[in-house]
C-alpha atoms as a PDB file:
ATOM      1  CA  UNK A   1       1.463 115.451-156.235  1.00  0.00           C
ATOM      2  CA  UNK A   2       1.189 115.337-152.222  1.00  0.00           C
ATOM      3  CA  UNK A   3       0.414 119.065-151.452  1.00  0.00           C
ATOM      4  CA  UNK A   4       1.550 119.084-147.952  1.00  0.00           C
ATOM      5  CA  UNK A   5       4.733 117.257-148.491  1.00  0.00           C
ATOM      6  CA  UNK A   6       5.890 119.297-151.757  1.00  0.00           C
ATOM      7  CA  UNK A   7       5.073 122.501-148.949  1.00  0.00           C
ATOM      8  CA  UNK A   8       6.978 121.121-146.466  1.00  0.00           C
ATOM      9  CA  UNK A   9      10.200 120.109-148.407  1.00  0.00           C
ATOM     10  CA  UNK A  10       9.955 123.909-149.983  1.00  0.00           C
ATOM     11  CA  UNK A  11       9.661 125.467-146.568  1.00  0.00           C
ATOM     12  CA  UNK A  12      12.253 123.199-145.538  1.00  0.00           C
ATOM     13  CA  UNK A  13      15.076 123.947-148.375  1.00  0.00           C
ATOM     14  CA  UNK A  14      14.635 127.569-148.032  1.00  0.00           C
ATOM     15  CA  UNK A  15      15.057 127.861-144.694  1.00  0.00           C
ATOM     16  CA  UNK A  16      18.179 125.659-145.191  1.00  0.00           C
ATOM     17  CA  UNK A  17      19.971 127.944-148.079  1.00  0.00           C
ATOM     18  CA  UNK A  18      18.456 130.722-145.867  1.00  0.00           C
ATOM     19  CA  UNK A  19      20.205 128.974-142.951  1.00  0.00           C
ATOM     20  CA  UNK A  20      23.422 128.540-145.237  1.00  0.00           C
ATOM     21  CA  UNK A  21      23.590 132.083-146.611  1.00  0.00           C
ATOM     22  CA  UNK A  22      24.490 133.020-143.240  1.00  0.00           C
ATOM     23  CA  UNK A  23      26.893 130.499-142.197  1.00  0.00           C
ATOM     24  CA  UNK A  24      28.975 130.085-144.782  1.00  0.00           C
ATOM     25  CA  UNK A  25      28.309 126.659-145.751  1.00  0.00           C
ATOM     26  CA  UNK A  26      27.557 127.197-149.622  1.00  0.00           C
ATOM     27  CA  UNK A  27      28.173 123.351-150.265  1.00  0.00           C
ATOM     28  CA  UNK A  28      24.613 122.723-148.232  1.00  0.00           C
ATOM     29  CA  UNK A  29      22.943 125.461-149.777  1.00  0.00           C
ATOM     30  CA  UNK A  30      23.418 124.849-153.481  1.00  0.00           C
ATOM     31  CA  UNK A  31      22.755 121.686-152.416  1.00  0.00           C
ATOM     32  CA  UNK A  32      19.182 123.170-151.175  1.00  0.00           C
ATOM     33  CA  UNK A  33      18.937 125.525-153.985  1.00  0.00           C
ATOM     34  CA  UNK A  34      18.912 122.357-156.931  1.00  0.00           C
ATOM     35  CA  UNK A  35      15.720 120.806-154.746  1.00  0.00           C
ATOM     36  CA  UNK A  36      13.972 124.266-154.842  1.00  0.00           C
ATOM     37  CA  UNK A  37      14.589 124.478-158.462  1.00  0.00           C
ATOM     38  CA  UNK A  38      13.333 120.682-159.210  1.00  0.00           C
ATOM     39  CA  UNK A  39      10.349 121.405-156.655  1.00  0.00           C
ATOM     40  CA  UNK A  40       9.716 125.142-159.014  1.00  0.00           C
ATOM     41  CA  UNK A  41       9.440 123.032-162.465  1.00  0.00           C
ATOM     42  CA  UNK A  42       6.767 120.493-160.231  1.00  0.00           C
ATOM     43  CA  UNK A  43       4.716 123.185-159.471  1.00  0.00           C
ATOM     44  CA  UNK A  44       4.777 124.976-162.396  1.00  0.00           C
ATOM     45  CA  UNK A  45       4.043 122.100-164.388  1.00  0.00           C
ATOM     46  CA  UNK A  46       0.764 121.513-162.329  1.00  0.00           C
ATOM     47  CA  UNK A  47      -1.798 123.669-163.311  1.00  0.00           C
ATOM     48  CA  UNK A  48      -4.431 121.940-160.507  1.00  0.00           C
ATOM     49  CA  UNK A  49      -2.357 121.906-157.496  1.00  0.00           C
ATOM     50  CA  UNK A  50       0.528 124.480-158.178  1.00  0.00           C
ATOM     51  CA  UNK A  51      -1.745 127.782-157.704  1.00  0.00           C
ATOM     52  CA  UNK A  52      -2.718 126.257-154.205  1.00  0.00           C
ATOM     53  CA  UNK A  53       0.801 125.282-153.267  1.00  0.00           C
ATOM     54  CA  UNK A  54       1.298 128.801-153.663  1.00  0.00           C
ATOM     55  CA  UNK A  55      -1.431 130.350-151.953  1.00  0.00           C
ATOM     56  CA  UNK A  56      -0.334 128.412-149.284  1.00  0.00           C
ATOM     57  CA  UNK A  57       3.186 129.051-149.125  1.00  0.00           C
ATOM     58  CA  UNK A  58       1.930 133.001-149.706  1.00  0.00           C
ATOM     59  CA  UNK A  59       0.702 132.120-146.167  1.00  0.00           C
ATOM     60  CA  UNK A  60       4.218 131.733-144.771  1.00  0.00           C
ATOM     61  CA  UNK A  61       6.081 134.616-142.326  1.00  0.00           C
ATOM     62  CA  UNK A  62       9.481 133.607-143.052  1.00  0.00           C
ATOM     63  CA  UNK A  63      11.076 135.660-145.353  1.00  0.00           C
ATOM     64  CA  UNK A  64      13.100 133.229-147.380  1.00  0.00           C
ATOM     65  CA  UNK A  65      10.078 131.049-148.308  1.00  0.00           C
ATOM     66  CA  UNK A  66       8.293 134.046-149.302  1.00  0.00           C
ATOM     67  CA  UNK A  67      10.770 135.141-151.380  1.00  0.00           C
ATOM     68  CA  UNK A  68      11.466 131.997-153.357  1.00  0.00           C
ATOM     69  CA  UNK A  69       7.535 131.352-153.601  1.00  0.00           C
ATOM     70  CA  UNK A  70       7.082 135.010-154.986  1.00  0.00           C
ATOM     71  CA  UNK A  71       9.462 133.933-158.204  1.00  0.00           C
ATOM     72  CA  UNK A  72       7.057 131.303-158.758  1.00  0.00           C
ATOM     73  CA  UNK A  73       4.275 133.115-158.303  1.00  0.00           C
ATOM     74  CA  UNK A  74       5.282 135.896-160.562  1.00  0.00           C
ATOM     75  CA  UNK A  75       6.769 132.949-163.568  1.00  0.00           C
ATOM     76  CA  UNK A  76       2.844 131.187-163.066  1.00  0.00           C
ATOM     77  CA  UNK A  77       1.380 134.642-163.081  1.00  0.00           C
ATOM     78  CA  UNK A  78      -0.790 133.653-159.840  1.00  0.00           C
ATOM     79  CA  UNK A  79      -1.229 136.467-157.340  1.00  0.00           C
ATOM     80  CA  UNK A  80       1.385 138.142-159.732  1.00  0.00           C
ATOM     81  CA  UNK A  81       0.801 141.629-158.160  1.00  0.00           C
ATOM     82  CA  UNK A  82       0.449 140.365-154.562  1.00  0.00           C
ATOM     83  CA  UNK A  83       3.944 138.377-154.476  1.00  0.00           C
ATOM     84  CA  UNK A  84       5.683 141.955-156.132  1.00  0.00           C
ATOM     85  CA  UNK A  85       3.809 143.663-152.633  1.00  0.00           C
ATOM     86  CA  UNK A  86       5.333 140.954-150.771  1.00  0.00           C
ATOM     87  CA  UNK A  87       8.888 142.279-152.393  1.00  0.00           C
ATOM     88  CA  UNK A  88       8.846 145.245-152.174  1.00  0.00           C
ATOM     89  CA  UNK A  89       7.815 145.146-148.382  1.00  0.00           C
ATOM     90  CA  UNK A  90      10.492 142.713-147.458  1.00  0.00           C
ATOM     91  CA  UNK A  91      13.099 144.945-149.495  1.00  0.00           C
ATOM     92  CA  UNK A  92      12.070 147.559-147.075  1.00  0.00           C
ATOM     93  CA  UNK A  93      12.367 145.448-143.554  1.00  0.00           C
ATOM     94  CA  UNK A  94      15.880 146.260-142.411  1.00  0.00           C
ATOM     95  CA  UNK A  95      15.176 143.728-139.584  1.00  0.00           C
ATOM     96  CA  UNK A  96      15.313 140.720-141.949  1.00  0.00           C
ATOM     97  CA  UNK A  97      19.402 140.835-142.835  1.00  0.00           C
ATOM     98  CA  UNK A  98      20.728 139.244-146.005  1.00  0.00           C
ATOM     99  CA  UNK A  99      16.810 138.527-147.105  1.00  0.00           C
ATOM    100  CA  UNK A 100      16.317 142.253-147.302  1.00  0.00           C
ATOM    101  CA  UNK A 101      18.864 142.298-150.161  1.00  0.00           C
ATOM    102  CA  UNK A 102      17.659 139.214-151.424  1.00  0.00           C
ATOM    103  CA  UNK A 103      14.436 140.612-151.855  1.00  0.00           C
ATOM    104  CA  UNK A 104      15.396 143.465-153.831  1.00  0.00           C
ATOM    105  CA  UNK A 105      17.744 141.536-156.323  1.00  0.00           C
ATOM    106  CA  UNK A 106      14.505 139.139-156.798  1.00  0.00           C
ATOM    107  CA  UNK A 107      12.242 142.044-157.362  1.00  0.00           C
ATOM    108  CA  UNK A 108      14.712 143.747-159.478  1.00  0.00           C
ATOM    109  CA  UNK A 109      14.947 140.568-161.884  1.00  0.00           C
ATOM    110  CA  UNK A 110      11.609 139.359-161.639  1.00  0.00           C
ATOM    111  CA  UNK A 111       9.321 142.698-160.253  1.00  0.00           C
END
């Protein structure tokens, strides 16, 4: 598995259903949403090079990427505590919009 391009298509899709959540265009973001699932069951399956594709999308700012990498995080149980920290201070940020919300319903389901 190429680590840097499986990282950039993630960071890539979720800023696009990120991106999508707020325009409107659902279409694009389901769209989005299937590659982020197919690029999940990669990473999963790797036990080598999935923990450091998620250390280093742990590394990320944005909010959306954070979010989706924290449900993988917390299914692989790597940095399973950390990525619930990451939650619950995003579910917190009022500056972040829709991702605030998101953030809760993914630590309610997953935290």
């Amino acid at each position: 598995m190429d680590l840097d391009r499986v990282k950039e298509t993630f960071i890539k899709h979720a800023l696009i259903h990120e991106e999508t959540e707020e325009t409107g265009n659902y279409r694009r973001g389901n769209k989005s949403s299937k590659i982020l699932f197919t690029l999940f069951e990669k990473i999963k399956r790797d036990p080598v090079n999935g923990p450091i594709i998620v250390d280093n999308l742990l590394n990320e700012t944005n909010p959306s990427v954070l979010i989706w990498t924290s449900v993988i995080s917390i299914q692989m149980n790597h940095r399973k505590k950390h990525s619930i920290a990451i939650l619950r201070r995003l579910s917190k940020d009022h500056s972040i919009g829709q991702q605030r919300f998101n953030a809760k319903m993914t630590l309610r389901e997953f935290g």
